[in-house]
N, C-alpha and C. Protein backbone atom coordinates (compact mmCIF):
# COMPACT_ATOMS: atom_id res chain seq x y z
N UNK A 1 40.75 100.48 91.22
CA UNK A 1 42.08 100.23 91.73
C UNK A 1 42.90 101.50 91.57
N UNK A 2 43.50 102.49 92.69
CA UNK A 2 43.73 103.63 92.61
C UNK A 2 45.06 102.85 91.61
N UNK A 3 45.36 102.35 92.04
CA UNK A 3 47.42 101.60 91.30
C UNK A 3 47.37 102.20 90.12
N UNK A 4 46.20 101.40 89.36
CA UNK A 4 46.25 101.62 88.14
C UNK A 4 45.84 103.26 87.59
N UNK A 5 45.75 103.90 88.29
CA UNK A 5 45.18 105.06 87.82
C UNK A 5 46.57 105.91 87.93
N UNK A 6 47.40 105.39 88.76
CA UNK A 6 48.70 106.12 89.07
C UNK A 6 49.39 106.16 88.53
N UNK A 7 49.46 104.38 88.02
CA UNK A 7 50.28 104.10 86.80
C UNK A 7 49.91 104.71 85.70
N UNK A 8 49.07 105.15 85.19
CA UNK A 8 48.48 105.40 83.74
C UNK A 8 49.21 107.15 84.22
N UNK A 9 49.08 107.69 85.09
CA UNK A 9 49.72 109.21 85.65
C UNK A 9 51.27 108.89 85.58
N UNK A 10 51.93 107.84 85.10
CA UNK A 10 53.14 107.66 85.27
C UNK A 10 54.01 107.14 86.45
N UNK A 11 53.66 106.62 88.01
CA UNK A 11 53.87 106.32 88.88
C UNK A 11 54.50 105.39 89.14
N UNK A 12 55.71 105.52 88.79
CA UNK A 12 56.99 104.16 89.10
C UNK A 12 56.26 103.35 90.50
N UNK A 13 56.39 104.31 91.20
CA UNK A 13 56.43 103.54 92.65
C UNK A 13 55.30 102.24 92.62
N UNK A 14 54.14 103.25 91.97
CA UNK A 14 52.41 102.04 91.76
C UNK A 14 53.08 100.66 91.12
N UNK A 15 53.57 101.23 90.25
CA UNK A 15 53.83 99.85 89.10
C UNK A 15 54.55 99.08 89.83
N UNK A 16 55.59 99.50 90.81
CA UNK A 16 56.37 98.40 91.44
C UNK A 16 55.37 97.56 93.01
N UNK A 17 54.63 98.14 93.29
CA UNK A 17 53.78 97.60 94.16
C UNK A 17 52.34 96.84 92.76
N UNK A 18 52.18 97.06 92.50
CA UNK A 18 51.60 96.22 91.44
C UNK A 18 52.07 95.07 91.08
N UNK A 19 53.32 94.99 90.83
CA UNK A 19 54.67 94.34 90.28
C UNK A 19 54.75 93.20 91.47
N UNK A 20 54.56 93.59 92.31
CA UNK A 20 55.11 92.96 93.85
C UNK A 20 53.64 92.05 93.88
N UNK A 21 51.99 92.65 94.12
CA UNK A 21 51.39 91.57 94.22
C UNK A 21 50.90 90.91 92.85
N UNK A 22 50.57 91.28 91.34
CA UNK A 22 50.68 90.51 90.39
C UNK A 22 52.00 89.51 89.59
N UNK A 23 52.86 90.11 89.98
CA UNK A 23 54.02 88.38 89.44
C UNK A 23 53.90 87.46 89.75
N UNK A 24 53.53 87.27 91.14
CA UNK A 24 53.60 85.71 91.31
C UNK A 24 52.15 85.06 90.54
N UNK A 25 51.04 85.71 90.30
CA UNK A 25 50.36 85.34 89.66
C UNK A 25 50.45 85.16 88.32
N UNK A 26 51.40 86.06 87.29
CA UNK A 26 51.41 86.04 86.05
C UNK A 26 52.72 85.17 85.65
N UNK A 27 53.62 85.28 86.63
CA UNK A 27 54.65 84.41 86.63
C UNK A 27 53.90 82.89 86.13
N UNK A 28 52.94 82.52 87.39
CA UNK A 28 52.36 81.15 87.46
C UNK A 28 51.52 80.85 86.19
N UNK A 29 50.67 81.74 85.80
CA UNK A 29 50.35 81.77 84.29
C UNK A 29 51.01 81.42 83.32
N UNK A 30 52.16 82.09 83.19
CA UNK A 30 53.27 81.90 81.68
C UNK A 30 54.04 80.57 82.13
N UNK A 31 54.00 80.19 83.44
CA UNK A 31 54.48 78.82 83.91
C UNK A 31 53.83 77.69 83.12
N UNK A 32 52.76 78.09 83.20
CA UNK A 32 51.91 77.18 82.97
C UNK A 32 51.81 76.77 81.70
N UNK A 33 51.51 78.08 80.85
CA UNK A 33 51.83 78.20 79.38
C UNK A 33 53.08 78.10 78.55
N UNK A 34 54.16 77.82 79.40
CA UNK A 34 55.14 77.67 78.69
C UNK A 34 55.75 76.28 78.94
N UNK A 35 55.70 75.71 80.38
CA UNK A 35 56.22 75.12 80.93
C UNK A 35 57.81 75.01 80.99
N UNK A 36 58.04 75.70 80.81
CA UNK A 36 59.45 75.80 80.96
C UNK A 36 59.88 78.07 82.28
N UNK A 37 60.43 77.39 83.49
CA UNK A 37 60.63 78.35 84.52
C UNK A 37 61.13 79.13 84.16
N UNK A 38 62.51 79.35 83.71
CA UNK A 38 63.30 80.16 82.76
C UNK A 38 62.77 81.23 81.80
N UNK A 39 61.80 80.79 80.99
CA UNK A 39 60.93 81.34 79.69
C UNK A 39 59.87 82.44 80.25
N UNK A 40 59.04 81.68 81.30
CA UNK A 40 58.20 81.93 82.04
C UNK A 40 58.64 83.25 82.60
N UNK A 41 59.64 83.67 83.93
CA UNK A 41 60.79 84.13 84.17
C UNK A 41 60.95 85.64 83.64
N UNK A 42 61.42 85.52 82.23
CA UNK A 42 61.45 86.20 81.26
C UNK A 42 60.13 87.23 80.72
N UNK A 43 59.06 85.95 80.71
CA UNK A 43 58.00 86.62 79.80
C UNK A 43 57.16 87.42 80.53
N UNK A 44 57.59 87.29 81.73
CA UNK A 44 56.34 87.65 83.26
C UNK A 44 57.76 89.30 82.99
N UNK A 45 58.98 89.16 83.39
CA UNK A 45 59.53 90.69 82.72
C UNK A 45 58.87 91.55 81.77
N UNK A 46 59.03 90.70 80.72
CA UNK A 46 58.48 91.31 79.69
C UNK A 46 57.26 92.20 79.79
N UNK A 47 56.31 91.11 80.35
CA UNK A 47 54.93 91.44 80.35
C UNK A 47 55.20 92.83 81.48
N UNK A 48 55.99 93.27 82.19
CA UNK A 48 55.32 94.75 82.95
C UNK A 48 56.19 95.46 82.23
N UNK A 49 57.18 95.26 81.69
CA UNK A 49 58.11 96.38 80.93
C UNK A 49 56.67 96.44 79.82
N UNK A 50 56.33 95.96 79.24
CA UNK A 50 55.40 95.98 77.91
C UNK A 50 54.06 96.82 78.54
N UNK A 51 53.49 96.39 79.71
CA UNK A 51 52.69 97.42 80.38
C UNK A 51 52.88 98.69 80.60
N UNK A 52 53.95 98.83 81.39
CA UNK A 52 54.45 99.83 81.56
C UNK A 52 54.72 101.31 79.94
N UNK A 53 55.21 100.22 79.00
CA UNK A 53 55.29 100.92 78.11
C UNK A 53 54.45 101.17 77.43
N UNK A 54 53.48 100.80 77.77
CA UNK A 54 51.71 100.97 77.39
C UNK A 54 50.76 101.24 78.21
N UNK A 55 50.90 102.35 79.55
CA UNK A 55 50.45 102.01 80.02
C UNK A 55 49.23 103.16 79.64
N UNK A 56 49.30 103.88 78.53
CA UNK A 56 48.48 104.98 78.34
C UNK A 56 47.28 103.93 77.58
N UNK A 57 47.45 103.61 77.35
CA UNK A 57 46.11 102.67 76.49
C UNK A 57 45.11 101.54 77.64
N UNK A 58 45.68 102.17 79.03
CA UNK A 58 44.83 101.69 79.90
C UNK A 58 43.20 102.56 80.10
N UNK A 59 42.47 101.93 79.91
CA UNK A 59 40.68 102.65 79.92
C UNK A 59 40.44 103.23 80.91
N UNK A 60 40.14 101.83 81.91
CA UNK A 60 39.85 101.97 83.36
C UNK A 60 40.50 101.32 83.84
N UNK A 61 39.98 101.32 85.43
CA UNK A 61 40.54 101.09 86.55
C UNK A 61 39.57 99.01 86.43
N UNK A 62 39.42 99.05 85.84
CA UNK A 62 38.65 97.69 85.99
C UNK A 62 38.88 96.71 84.57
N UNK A 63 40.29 97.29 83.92
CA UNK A 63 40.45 96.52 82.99
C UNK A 63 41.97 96.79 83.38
N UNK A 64 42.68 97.20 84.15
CA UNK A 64 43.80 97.27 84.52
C UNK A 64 44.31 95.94 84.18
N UNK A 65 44.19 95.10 85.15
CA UNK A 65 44.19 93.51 85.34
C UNK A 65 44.06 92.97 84.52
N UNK A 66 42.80 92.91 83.51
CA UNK A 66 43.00 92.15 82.55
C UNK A 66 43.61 92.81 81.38
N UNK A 67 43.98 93.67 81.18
CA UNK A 67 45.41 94.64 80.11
C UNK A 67 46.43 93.89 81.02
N UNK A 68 46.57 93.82 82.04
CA UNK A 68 48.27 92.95 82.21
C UNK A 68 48.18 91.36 81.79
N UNK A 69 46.90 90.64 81.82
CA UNK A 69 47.30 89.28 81.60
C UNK A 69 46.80 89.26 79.99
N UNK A 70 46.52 89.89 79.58
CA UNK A 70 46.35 90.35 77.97
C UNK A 70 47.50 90.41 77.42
N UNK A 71 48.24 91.15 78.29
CA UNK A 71 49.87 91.32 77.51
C UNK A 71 50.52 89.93 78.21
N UNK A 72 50.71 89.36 79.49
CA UNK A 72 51.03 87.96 79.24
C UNK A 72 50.69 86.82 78.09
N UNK A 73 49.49 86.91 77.54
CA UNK A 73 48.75 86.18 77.38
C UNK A 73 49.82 86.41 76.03
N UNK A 74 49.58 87.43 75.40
CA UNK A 74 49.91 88.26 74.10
C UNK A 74 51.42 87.41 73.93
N UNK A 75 52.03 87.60 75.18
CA UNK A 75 54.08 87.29 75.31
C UNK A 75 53.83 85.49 74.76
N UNK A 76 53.12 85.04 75.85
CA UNK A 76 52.82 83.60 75.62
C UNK A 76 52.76 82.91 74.67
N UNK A 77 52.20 83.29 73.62
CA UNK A 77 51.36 83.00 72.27
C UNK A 77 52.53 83.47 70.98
N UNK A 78 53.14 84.58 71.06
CA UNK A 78 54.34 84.84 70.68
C UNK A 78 55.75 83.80 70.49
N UNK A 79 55.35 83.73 71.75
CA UNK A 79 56.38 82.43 72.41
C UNK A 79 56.59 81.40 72.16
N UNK A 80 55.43 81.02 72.00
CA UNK A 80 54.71 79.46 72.10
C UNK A 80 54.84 79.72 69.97
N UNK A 81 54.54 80.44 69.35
CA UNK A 81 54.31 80.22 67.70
C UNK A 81 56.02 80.51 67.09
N UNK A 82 56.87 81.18 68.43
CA UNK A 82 58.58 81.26 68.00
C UNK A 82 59.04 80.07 68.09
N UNK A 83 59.25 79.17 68.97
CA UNK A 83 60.01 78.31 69.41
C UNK A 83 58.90 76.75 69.38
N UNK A 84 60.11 75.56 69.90
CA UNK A 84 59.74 74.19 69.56
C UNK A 84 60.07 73.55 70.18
N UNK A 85 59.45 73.39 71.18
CA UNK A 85 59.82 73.14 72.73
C UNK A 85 60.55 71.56 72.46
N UNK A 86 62.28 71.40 73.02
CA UNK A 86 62.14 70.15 72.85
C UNK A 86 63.14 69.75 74.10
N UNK A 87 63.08 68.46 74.44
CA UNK A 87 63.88 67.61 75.55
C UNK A 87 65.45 67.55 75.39
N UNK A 88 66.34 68.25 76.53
CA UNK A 88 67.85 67.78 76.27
C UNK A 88 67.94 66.25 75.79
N UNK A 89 68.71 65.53 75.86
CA UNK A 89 69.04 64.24 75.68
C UNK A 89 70.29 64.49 75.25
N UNK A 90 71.27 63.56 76.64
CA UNK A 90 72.51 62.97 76.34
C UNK A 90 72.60 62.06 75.06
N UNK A 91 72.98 61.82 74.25
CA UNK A 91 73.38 61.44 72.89
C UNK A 91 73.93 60.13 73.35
N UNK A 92 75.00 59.83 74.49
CA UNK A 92 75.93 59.13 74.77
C UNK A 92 74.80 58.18 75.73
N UNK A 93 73.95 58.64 76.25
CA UNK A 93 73.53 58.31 76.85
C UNK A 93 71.85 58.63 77.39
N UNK A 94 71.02 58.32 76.49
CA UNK A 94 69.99 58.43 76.13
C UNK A 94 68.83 58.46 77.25
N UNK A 95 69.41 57.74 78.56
CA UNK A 95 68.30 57.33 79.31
C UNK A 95 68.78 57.56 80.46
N UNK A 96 69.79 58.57 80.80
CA UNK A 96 70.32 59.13 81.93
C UNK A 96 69.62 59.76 82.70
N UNK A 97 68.81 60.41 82.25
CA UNK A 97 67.58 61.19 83.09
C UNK A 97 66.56 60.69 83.69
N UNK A 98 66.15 59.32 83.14
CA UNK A 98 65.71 58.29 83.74
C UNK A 98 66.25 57.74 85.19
N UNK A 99 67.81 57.16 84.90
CA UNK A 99 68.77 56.55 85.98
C UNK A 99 69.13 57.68 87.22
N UNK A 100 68.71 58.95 86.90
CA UNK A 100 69.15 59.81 88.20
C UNK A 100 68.01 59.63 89.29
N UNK A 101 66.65 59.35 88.54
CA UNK A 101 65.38 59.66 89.45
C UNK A 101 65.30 57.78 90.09
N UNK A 102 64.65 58.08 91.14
CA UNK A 102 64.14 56.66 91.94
C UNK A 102 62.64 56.17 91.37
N UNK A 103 62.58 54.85 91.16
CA UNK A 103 61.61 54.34 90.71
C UNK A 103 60.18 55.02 91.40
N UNK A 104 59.80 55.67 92.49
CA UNK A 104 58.89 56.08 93.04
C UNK A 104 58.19 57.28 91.89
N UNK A 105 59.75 57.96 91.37
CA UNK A 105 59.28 59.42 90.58
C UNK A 105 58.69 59.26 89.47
N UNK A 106 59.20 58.17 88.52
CA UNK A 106 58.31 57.72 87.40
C UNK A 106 57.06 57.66 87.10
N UNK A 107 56.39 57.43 87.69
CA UNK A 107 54.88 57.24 87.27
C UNK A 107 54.54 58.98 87.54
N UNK A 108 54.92 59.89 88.41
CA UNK A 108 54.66 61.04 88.69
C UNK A 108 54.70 61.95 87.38
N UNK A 109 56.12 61.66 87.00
CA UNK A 109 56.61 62.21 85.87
C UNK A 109 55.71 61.94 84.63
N UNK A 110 55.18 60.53 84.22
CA UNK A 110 54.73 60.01 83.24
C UNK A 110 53.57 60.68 83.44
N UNK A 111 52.47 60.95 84.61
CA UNK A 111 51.69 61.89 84.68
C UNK A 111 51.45 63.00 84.52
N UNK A 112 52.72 63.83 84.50
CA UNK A 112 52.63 65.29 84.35
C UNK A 112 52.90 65.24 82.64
N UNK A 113 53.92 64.50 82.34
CA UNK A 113 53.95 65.03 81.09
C UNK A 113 52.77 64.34 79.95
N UNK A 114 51.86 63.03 80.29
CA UNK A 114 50.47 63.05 79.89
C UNK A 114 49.78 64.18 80.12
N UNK A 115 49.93 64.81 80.82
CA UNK A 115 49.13 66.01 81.26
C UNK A 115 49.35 67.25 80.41
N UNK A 116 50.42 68.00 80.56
CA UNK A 116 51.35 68.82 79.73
C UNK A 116 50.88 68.59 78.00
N UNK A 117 51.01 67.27 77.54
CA UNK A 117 50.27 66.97 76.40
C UNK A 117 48.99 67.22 76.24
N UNK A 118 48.22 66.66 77.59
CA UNK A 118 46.66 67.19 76.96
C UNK A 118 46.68 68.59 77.05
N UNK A 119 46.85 69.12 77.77
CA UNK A 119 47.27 70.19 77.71
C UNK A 119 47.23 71.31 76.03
N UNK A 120 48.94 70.82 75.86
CA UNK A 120 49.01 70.75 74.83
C UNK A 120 48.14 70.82 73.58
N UNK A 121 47.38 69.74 73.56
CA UNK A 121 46.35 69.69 72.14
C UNK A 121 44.71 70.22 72.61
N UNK A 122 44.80 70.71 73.40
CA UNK A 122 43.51 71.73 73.46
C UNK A 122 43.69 72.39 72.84
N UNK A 123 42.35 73.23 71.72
CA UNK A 123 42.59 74.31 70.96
C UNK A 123 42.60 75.28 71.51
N UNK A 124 43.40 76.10 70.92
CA UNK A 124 44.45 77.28 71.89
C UNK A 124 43.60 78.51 73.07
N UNK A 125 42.05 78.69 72.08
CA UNK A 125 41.41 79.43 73.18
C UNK A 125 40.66 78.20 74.31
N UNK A 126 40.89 77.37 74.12
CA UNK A 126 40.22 76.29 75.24
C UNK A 126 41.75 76.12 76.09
N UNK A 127 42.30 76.09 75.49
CA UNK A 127 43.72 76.01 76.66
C UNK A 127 43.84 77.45 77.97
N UNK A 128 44.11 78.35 76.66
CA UNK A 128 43.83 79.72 77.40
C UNK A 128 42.79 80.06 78.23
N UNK A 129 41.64 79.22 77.92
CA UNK A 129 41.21 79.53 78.82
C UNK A 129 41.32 78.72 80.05
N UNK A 130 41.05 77.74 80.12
CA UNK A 130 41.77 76.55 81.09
C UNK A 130 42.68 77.09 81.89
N UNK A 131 43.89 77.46 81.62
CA UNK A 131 45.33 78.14 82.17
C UNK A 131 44.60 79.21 82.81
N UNK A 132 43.93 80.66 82.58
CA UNK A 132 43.75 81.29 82.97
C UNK A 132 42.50 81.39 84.23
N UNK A 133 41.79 80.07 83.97
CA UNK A 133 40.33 79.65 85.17
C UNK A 133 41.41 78.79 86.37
N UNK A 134 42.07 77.74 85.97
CA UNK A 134 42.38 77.04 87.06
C UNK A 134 44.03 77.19 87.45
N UNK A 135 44.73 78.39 86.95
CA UNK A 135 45.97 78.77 87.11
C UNK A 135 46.35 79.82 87.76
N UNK A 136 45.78 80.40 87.09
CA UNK A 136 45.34 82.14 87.87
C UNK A 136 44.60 82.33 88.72
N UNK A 137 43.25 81.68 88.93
CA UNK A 137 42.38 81.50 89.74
C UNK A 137 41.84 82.78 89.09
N UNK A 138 41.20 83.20 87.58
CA UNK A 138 40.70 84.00 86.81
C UNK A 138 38.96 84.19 87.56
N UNK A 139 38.26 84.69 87.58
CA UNK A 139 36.64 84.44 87.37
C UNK A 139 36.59 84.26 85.85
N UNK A 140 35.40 83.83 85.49
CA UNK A 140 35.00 83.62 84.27
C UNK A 140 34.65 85.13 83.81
N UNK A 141 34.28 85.86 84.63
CA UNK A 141 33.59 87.60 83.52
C UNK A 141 35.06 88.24 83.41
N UNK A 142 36.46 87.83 84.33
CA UNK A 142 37.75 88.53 83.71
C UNK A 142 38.15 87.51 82.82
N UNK A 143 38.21 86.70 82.53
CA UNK A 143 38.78 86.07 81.46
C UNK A 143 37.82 86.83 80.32
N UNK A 144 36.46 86.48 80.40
CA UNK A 144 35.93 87.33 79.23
C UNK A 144 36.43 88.41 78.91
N UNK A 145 36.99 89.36 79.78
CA UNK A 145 37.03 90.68 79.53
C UNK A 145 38.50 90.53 78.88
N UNK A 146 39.60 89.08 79.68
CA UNK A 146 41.29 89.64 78.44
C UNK A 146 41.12 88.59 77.76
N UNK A 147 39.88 88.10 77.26
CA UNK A 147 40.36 87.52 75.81
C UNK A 147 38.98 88.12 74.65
N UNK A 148 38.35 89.07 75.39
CA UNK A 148 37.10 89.89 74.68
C UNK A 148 36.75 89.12 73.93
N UNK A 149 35.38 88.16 74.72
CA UNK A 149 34.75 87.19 74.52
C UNK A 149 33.44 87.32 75.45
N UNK A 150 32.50 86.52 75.23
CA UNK A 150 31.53 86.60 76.28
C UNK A 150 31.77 85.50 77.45
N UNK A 151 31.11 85.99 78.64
CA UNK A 151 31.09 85.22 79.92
C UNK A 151 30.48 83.77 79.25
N UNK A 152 29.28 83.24 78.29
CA UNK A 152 28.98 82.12 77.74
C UNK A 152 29.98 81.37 77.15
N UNK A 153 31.10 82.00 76.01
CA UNK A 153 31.87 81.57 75.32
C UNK A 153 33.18 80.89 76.56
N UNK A 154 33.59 81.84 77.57
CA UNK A 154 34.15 81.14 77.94
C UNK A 154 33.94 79.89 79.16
N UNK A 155 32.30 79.86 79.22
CA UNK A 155 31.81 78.62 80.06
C UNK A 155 32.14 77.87 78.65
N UNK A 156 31.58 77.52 77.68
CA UNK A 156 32.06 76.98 76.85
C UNK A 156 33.03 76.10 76.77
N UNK A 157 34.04 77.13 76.66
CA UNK A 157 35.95 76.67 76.06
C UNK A 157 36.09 75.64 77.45
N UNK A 158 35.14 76.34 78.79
CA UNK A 158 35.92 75.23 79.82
C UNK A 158 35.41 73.94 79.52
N UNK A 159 34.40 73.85 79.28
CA UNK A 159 33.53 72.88 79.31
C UNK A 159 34.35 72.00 78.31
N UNK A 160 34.44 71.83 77.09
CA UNK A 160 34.95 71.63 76.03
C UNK A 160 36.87 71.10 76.74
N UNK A 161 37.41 72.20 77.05
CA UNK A 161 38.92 72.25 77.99
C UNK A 161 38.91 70.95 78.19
N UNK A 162 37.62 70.69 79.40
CA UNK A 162 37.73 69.52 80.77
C UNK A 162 37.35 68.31 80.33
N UNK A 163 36.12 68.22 79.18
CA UNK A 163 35.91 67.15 78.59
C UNK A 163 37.08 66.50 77.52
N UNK A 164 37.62 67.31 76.74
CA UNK A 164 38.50 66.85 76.20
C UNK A 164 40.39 66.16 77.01
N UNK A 165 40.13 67.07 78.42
CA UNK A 165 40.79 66.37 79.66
C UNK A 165 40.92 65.49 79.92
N UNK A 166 39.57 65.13 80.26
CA UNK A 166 38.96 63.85 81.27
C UNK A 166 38.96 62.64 79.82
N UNK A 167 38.91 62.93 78.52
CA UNK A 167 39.23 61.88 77.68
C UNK A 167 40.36 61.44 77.47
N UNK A 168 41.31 62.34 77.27
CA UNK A 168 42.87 62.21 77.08
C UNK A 168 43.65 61.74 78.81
N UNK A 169 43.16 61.91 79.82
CA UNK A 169 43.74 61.55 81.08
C UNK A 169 42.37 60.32 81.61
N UNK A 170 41.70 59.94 81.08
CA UNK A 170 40.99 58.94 81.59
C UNK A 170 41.94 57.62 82.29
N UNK A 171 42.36 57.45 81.75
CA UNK A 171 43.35 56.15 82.22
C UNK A 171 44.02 56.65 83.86
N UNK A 172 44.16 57.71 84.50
CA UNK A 172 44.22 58.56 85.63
C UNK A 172 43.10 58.61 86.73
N UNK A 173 41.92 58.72 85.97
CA UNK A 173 40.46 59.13 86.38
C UNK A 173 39.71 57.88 86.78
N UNK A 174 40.16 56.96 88.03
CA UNK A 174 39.18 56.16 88.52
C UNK A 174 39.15 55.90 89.31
């Protein structure tokens, strides 16, 4: 990837065409991992200012890519061990967020956030990897390469990911 070779030469311009076709992908990543847009938003910033400011510790041209979702990954995990993710709630009124949505949205909702939970209690490199196979649309030999692991380990984590999925969302699955 010449980009990355430009960038590592210092090349504003590369990084911003870089910038232009990897955000919406790393954006959707830290989306995923954070669940919250705002955070996400932020951490997908972060993550090219943090490249950028590193970008001398880039090897090659074939780990470019996975050095940027390395440093997402890196923001994420940061993120995720700072903070405690929790629900507004009107005080006065406890179940307002309920009364705005139409009975159709409920069960949708009750799905995503079953989901979000399993999610949730996957162990953290089975999540990561999960997020990064069916979020990113990763291959399995780049995920190996940004979480420096083997291509086996992370058939593995999916395997493990989806089964522990398909147990926790079974009641979904028929």
């Amino acid at each position: 990837m010449e980009l990355c070779r430009l960038i590592k030469q210092g090349n504003k311009d590369a990084l911003r065409r870089l910038f232009l076709t990897m955000q919406p992908k790393i954006f959707s990543y830290l989306l995923r991992y954070t669940g919250i847009r705002e955070v996400a938003e932020d951490l997908t910033q972060e993550t090219f200012i943090n490249f950028w400011l590193s970008k001398d510790k880039i090897i090659s041209e074939q780990t470019c890519i996975a050095y940027l979702y390395k440093i997402a990954r890196n923001q994420a995990l940061n993120h995720v061990s700072r903070t405690v993710r929790t629900l507004p709630i009107d005080d006065e009124n406890p179940n307002s967020h309920w009364e705005k949505m139409g009975n159709n949205e409920i069960p949708e909702v009750f799905i995503f956030d079953d989901y979000q939970k399993a999610l949730n209690t996957l162990p953290t490199r089975c999540r990561e990897t999960f997020l990064l196979s069916r979020f990113s649309g990763l291959k399995y030999s780049e995920i190996a390469e940004i979480m420096g692991v083997s291509q086996q380990t992370v058939k593995n984590q999916m395997n493990k990911a989806i089964s522990i999925l398909r147990l926790r969302l079974s009641q979904y699955l028929k």
